[in-house]
N, C-alpha and C. Protein backbone atom coordinates (compact mmCIF):
# COMPACT_ATOMS: atom_id res chain seq x y z
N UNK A 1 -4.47 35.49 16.13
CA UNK A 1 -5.06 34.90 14.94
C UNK A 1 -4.61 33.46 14.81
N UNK A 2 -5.46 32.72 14.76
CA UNK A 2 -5.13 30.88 14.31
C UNK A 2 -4.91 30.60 13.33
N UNK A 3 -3.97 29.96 12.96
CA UNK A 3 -3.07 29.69 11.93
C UNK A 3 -3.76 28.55 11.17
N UNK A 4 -4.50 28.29 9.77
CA UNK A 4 -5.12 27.09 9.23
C UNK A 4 -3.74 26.36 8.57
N UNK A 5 -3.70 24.72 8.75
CA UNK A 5 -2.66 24.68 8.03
C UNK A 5 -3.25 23.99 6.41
N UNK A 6 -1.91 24.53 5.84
CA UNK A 6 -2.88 24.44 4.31
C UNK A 6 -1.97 22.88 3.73
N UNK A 7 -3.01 21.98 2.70
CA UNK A 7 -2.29 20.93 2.33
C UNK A 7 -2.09 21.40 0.73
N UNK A 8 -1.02 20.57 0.60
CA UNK A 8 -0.55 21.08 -0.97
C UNK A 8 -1.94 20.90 -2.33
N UNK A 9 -2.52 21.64 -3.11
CA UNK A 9 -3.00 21.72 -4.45
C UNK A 9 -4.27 21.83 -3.37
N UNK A 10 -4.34 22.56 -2.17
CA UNK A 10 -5.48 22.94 -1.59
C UNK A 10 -6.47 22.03 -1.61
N UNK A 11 -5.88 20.25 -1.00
CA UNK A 11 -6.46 19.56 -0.47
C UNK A 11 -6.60 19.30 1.05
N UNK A 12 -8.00 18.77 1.27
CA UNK A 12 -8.02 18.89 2.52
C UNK A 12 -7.63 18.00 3.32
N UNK A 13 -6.78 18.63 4.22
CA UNK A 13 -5.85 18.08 5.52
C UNK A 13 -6.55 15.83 5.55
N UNK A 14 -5.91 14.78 5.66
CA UNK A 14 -5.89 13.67 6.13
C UNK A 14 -6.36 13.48 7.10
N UNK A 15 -7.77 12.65 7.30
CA UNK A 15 -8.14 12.06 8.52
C UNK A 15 -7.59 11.44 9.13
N UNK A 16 -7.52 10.98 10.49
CA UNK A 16 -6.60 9.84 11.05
C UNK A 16 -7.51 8.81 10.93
N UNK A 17 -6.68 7.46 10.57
CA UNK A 17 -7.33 6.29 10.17
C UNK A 17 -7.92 5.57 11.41
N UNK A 18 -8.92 4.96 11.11
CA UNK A 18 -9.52 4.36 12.23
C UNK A 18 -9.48 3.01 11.90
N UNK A 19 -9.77 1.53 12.92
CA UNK A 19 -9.99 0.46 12.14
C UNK A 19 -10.54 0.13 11.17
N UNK A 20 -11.73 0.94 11.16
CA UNK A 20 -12.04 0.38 9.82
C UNK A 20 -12.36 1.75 8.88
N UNK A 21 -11.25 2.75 8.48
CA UNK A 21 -11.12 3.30 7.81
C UNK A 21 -11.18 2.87 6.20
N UNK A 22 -11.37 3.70 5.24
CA UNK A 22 -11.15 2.95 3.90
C UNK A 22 -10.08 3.58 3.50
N UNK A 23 -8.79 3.00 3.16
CA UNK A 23 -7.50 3.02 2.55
C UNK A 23 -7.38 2.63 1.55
N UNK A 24 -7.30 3.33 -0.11
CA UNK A 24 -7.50 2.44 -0.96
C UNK A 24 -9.04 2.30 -1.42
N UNK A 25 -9.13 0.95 -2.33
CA UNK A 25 -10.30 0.60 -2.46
C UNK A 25 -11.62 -0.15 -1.29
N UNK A 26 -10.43 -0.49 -0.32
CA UNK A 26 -11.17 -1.45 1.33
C UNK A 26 -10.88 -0.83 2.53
N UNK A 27 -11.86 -1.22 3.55
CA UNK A 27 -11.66 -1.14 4.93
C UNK A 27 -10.48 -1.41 5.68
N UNK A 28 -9.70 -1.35 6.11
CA UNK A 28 -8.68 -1.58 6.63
C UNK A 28 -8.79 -2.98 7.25
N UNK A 29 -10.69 -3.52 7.69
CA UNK A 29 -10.96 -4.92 8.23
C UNK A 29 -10.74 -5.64 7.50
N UNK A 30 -11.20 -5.00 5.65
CA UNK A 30 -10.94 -6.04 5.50
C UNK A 30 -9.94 -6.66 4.54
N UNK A 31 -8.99 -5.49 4.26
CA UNK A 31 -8.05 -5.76 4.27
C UNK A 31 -6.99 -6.82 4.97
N UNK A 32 -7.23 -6.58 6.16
CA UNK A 32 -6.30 -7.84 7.38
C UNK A 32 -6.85 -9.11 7.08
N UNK A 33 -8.24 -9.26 6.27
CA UNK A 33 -9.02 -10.46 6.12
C UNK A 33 -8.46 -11.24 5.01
N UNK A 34 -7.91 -10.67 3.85
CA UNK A 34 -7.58 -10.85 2.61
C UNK A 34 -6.37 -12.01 2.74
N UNK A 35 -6.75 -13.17 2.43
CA UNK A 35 -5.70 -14.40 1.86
C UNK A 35 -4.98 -14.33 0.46
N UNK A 36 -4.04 -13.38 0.44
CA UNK A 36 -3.05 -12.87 -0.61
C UNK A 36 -2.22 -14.25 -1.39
N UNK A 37 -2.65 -14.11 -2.72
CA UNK A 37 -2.08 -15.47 -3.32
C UNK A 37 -0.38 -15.38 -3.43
N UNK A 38 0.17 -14.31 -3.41
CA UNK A 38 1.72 -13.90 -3.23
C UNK A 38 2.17 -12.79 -1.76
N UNK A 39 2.88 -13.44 -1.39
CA UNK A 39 3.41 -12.52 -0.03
C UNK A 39 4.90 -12.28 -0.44
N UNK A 40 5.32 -10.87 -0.46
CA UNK A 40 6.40 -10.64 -0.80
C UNK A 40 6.88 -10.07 0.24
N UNK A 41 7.97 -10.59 1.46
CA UNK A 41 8.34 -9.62 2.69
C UNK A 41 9.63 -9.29 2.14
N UNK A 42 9.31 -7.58 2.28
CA UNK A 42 10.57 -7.21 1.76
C UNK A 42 10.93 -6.35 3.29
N UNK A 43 10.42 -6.44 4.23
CA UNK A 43 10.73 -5.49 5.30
C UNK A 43 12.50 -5.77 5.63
N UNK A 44 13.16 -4.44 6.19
CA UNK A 44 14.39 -4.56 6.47
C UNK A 44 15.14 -3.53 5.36
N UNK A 45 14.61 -4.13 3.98
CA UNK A 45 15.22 -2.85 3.11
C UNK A 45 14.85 -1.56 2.53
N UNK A 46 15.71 -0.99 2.28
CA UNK A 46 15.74 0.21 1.80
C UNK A 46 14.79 0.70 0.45
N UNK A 47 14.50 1.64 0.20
CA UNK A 47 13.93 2.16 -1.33
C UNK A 47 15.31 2.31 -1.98
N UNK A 48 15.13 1.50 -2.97
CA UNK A 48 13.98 0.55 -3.94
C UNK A 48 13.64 -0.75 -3.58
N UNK A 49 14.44 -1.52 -2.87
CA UNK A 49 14.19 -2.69 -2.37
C UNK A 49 12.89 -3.43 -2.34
N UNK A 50 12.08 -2.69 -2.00
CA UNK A 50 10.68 -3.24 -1.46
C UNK A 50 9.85 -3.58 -2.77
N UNK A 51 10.03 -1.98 -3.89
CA UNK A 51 9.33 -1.95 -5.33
C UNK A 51 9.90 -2.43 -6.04
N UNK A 52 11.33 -3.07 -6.04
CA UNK A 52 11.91 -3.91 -6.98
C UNK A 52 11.54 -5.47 -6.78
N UNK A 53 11.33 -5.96 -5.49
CA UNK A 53 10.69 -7.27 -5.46
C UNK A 53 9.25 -7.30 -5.42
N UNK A 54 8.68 -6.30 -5.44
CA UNK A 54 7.51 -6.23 -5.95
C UNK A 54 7.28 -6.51 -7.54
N UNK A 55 8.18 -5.78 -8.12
CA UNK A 55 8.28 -6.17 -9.57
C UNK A 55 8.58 -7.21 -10.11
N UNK A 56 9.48 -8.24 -8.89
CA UNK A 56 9.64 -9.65 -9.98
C UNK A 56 8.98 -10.16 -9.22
N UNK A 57 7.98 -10.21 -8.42
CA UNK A 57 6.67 -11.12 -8.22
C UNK A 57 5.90 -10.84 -8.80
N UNK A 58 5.59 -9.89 -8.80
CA UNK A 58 4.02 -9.89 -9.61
C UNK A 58 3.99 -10.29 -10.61
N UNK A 59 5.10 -10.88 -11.59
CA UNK A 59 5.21 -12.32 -12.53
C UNK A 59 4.72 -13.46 -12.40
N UNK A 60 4.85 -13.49 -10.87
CA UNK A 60 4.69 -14.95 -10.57
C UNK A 60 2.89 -15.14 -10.07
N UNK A 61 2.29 -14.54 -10.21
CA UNK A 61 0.93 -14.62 -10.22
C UNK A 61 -0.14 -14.26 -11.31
N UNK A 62 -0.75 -14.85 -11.48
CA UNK A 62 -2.01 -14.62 -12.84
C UNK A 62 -2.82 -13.18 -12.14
N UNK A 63 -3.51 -13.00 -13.56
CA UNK A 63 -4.47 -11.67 -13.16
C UNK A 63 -5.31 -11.93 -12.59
N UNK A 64 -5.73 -10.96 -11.45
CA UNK A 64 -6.70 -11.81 -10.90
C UNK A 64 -6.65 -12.15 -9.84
N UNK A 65 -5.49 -12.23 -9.10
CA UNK A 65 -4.71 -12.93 -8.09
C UNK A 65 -4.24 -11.45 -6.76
N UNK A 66 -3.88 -11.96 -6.05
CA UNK A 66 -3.91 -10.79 -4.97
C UNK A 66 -2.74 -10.82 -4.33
N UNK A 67 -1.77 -9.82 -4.37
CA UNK A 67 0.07 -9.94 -3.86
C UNK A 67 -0.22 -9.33 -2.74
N UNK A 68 0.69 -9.54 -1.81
CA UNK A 68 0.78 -8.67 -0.33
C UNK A 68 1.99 -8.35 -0.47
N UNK A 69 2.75 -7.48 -0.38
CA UNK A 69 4.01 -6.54 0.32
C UNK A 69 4.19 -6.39 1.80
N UNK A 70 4.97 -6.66 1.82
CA UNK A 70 5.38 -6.44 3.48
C UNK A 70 6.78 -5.86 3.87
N UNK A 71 6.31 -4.18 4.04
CA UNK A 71 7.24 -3.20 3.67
C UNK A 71 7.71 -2.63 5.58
N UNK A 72 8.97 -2.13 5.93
CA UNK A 72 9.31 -1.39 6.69
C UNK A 72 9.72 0.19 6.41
N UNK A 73 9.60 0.37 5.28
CA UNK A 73 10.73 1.52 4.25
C UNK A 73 9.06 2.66 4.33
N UNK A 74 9.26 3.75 4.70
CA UNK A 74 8.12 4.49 4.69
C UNK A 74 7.45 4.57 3.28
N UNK A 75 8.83 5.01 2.28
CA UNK A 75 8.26 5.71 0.57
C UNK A 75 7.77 4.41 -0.10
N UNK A 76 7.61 3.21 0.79
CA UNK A 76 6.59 2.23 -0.20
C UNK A 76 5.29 2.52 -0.41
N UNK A 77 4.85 2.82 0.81
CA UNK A 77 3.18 3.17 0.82
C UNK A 77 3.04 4.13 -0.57
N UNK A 78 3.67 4.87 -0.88
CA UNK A 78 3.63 5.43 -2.34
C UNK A 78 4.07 5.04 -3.45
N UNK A 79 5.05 4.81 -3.49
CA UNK A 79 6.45 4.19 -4.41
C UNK A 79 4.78 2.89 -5.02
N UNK A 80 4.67 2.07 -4.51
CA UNK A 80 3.57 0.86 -5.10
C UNK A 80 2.31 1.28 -5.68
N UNK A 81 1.50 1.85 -4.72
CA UNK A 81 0.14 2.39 -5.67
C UNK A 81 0.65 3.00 -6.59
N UNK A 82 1.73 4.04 -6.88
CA UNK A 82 2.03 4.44 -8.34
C UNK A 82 1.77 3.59 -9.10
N UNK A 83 2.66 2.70 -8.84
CA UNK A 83 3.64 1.67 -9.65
C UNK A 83 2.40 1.17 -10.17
N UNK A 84 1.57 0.45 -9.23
CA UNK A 84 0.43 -0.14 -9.47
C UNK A 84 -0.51 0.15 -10.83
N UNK A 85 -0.73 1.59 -10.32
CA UNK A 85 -1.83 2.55 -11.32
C UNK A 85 -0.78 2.88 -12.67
N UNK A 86 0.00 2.95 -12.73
CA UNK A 86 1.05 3.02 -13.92
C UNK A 86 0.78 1.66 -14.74
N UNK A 87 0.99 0.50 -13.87
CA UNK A 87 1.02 -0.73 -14.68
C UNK A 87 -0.61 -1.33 -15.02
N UNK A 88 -1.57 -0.82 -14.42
CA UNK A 88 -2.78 -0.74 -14.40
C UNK A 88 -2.95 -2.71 -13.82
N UNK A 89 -2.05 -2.15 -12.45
CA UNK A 89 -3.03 -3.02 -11.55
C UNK A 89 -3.70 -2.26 -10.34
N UNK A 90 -4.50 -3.16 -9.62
CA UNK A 90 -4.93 -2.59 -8.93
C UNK A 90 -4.87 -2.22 -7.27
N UNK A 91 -4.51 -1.05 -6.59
CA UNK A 91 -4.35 -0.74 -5.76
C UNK A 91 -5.45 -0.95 -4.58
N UNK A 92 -5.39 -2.32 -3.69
CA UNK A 92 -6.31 -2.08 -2.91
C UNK A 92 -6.27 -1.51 -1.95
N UNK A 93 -5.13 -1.29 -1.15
CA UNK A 93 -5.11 -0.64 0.47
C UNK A 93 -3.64 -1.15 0.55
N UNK A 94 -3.97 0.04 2.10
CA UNK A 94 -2.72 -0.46 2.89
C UNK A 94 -2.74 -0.65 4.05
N UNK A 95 -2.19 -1.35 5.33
CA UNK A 95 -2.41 -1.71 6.28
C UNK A 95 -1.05 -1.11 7.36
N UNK A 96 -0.99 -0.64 8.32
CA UNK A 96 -0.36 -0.28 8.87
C UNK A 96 0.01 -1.10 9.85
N UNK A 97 1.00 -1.89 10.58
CA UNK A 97 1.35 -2.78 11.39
C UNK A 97 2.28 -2.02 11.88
N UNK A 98 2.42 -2.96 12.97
CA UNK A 98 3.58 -2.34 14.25
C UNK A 98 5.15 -2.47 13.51
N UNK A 99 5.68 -1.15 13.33
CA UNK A 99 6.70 -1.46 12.16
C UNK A 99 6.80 -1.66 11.13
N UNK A 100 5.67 -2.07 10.59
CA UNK A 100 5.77 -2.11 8.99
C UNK A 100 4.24 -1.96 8.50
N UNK A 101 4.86 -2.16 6.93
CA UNK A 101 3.55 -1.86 6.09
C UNK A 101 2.94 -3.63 5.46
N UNK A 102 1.55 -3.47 5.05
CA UNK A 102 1.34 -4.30 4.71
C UNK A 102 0.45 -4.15 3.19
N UNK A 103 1.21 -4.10 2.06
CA UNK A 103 0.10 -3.14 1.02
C UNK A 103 -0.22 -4.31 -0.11
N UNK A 104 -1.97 -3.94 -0.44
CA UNK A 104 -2.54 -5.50 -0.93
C UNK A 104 -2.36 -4.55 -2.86
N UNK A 105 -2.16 -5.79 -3.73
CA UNK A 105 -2.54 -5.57 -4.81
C UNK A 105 -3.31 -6.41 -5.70
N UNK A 106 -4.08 -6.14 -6.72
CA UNK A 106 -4.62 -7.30 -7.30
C UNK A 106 -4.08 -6.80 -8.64
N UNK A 107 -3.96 -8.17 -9.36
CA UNK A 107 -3.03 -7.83 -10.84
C UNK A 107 -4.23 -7.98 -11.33
């Protein structure tokens, strides 16, 4: 008998992303396309590291405006869209790079 594997609250199992998958609200193309008015590289540290300098930038830009993160720490890819949808900005994607993350927001 073949074993189905089940995902938690009986959602269905994650596609694997393709280039131009949609992550978020965008394509993953065009995501990489996006000229981010704040770049925050937090790669290297640990959680919280990444969502705590996320938090004192996104001061430094008007609404409207588009931050990039640039994460190595896996629990960012989550830890931010929370954060995001909590603070009611907006979560556009995330980008996966060799080693790190690259996750867009618009305030």
């Amino acid at each position: 008998m073949q074993r189905i594997a089940r995902c938690p609250l009986g959602q269905p199992p994650k596609k694997k992303k393709t280039n131009n998958t949609k992550i978020g609200k965008m394509t993953t193309e065009e995501l990489k396309n996006i000229k981010a008015d704040k770049i925050v590289d937090a790669r290297g540290t640990a959680c919280p590291g990444p969502l705590l300098a996320a938090k004192k930038a996104i001061g430094e830009i008007s609404k409207g405006q588009i931050m990039e993160i640039l994460s190595s720490d896996e629990g960012t890819k989550k830890d931010v869209p929370k954060w995001a949808q909590k603070k009611g900005y907006e979560y556009l994607g995330t980008v996966e790079e060799d080693g790190y993350f690259r996750i867009f927001l618009k305030k």
